[in-house]
C-alpha atoms as a PDB file:
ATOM      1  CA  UNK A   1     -31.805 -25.057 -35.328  1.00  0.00           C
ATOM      2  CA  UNK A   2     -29.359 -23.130 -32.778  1.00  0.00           C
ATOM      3  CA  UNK A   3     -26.118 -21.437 -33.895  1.00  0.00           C
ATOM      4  CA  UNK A   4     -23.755 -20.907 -30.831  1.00  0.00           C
ATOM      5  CA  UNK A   5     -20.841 -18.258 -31.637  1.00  0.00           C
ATOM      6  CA  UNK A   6     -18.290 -17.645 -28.740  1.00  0.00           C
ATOM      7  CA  UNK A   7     -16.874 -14.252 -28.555  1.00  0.00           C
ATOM      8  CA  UNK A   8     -14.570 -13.235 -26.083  1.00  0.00           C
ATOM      9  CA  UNK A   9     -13.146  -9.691 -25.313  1.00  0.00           C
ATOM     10  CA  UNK A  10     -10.415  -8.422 -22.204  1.00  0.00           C
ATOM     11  CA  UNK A  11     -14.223  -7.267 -20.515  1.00  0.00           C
ATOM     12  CA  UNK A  12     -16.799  -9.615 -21.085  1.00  0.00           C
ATOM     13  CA  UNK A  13     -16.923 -13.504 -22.452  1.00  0.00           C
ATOM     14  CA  UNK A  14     -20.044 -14.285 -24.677  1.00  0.00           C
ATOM     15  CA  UNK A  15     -22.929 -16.514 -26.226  1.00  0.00           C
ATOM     16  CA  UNK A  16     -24.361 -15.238 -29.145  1.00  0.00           C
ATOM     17  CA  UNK A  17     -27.000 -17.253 -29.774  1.00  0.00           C
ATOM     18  CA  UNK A  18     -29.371 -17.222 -33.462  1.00  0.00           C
ATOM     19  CA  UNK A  19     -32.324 -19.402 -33.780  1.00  0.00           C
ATOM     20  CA  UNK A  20     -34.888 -21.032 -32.399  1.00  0.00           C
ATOM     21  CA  UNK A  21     -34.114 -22.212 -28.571  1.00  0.00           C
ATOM     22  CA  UNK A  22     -35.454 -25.552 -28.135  1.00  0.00           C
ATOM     23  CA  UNK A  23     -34.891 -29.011 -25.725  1.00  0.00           C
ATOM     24  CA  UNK A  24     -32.924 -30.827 -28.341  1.00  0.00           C
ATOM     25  CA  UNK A  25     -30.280 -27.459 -28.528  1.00  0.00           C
ATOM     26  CA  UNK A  26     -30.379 -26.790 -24.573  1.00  0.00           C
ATOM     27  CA  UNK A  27     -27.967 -29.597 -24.621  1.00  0.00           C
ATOM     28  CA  UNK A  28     -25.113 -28.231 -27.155  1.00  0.00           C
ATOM     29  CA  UNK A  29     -25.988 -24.486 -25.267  1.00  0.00           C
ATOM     30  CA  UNK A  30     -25.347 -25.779 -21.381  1.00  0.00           C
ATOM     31  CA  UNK A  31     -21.915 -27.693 -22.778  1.00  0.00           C
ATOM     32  CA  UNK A  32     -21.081 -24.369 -24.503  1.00  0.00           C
ATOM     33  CA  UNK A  33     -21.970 -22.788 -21.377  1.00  0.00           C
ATOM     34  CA  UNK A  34     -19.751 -25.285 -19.453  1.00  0.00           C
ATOM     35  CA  UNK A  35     -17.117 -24.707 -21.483  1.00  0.00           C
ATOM     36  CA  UNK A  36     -17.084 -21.110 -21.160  1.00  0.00           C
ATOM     37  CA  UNK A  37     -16.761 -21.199 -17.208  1.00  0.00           C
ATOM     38  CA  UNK A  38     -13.795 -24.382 -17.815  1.00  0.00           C
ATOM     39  CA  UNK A  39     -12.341 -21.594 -20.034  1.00  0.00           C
ATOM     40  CA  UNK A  40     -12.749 -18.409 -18.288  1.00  0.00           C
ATOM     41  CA  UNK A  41     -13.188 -19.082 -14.851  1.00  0.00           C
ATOM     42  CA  UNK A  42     -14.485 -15.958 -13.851  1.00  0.00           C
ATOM     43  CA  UNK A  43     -15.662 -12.725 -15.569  1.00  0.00           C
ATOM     44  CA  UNK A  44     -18.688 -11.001 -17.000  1.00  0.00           C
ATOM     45  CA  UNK A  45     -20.942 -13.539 -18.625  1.00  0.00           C
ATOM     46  CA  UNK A  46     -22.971 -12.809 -21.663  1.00  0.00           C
ATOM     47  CA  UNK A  47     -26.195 -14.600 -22.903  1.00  0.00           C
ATOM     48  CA  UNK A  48     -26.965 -12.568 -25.781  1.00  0.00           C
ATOM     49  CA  UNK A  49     -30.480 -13.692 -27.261  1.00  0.00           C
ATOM     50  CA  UNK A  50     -31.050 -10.807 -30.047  1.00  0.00           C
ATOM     51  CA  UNK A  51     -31.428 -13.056 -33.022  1.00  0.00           C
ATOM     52  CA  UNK A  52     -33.415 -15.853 -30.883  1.00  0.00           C
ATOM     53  CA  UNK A  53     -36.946 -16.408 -32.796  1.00  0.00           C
ATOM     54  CA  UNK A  54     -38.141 -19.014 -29.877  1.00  0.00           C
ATOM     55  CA  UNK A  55     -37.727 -19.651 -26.858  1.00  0.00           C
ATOM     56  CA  UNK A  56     -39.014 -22.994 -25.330  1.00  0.00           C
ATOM     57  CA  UNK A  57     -39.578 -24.043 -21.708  1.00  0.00           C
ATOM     58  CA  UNK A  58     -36.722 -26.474 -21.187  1.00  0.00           C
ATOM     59  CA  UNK A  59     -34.721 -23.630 -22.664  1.00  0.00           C
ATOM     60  CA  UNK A  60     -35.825 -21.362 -20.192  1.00  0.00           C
ATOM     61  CA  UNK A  61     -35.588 -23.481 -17.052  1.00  0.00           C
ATOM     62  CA  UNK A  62     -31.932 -23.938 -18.860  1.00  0.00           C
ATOM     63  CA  UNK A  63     -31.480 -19.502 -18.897  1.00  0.00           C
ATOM     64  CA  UNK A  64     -33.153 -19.356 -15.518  1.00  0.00           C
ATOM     65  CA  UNK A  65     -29.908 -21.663 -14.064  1.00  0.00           C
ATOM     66  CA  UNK A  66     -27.296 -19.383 -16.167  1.00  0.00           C
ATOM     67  CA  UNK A  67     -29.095 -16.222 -14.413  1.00  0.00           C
ATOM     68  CA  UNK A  68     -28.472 -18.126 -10.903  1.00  0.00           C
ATOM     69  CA  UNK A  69     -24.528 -18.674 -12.100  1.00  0.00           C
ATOM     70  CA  UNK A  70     -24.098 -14.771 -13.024  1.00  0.00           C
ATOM     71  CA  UNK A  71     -24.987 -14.649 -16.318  1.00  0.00           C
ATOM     72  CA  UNK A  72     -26.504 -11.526 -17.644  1.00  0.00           C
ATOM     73  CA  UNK A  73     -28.750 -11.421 -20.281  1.00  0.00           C
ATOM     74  CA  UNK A  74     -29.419  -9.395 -23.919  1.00  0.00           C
ATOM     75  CA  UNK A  75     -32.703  -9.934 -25.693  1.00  0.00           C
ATOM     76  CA  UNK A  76     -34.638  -7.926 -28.471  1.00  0.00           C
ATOM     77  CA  UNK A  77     -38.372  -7.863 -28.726  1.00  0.00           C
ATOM     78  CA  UNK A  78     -41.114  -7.873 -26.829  1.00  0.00           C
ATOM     79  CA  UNK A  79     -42.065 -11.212 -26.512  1.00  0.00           C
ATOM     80  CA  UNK A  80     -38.400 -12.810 -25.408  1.00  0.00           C
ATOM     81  CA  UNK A  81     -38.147  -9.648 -23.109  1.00  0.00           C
ATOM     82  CA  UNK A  82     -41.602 -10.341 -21.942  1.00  0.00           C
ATOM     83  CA  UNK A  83     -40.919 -13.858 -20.933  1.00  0.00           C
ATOM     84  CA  UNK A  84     -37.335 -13.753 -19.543  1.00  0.00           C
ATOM     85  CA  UNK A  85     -38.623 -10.744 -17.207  1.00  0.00           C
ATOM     86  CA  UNK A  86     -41.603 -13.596 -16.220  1.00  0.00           C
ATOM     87  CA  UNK A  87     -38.681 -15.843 -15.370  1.00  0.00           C
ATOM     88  CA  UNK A  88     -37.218 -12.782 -13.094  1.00  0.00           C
ATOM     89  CA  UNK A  89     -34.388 -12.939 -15.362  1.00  0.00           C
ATOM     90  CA  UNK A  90     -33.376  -9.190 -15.744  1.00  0.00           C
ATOM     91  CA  UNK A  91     -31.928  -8.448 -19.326  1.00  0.00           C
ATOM     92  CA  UNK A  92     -30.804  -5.336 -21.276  1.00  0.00           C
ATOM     93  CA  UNK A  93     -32.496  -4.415 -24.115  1.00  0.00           C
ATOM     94  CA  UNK A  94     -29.574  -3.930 -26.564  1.00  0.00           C
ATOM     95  CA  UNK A  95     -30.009  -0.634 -28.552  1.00  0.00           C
ATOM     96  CA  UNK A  96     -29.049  -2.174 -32.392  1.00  0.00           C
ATOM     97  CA  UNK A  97     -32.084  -4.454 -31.919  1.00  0.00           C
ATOM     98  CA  UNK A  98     -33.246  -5.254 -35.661  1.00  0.00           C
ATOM     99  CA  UNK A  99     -34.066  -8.556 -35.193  1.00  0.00           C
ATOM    100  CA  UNK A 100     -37.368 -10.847 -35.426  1.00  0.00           C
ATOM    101  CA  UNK A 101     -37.258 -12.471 -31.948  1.00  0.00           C
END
């Protein structure tokens, strides 16, 4: 199960996503995503994947296309780090990382 929270600041608009990252969510996460840019327009985009436990593939061909669109990425642990630097997705390691993923 994925739970999407929007939170938007003057600075930055983002995605703070918790769960597990799988095909049946990439849906509900690329209309949140759409809905963001309808929103917004422009500005800094944030993926922030720090309380993600799992990432799939149809979920990462789905992060790859937000990378192409300008979004930037935050991720804790090794092994999401690990594969969204295999996708050539750059992402900051956010220093309050306590969780699992």
């Amino acid at each position: 199960m994925l739970k999407i929270t929007n939170v938007d600041t003057p600075t930055e608009h983002r995605l703070v996503l918790e769960g597990r990252l799988t095909d049946p969510d990439t849906r509900e996460l690329e209309s949140a995503w759409a809905n963001l840019h309808r929103k917004t327009g422009a500005g800094r985009w944030i993926i922030d994947l720090r309380n993600i436990t799992f990432i799939d593939e149809r979920a990462e061909a789905v992060l790859l296309g937000f990378s192409r669109e300008g979004a930037q990425f935050i991720a804790c642990g090794v092994a999401n780090t690990y594969r969204l630097e295999q996708l050539g997705i750059r992402c900051k390691a956010a220093p309050d990382c306590q969780s699992v993923g």
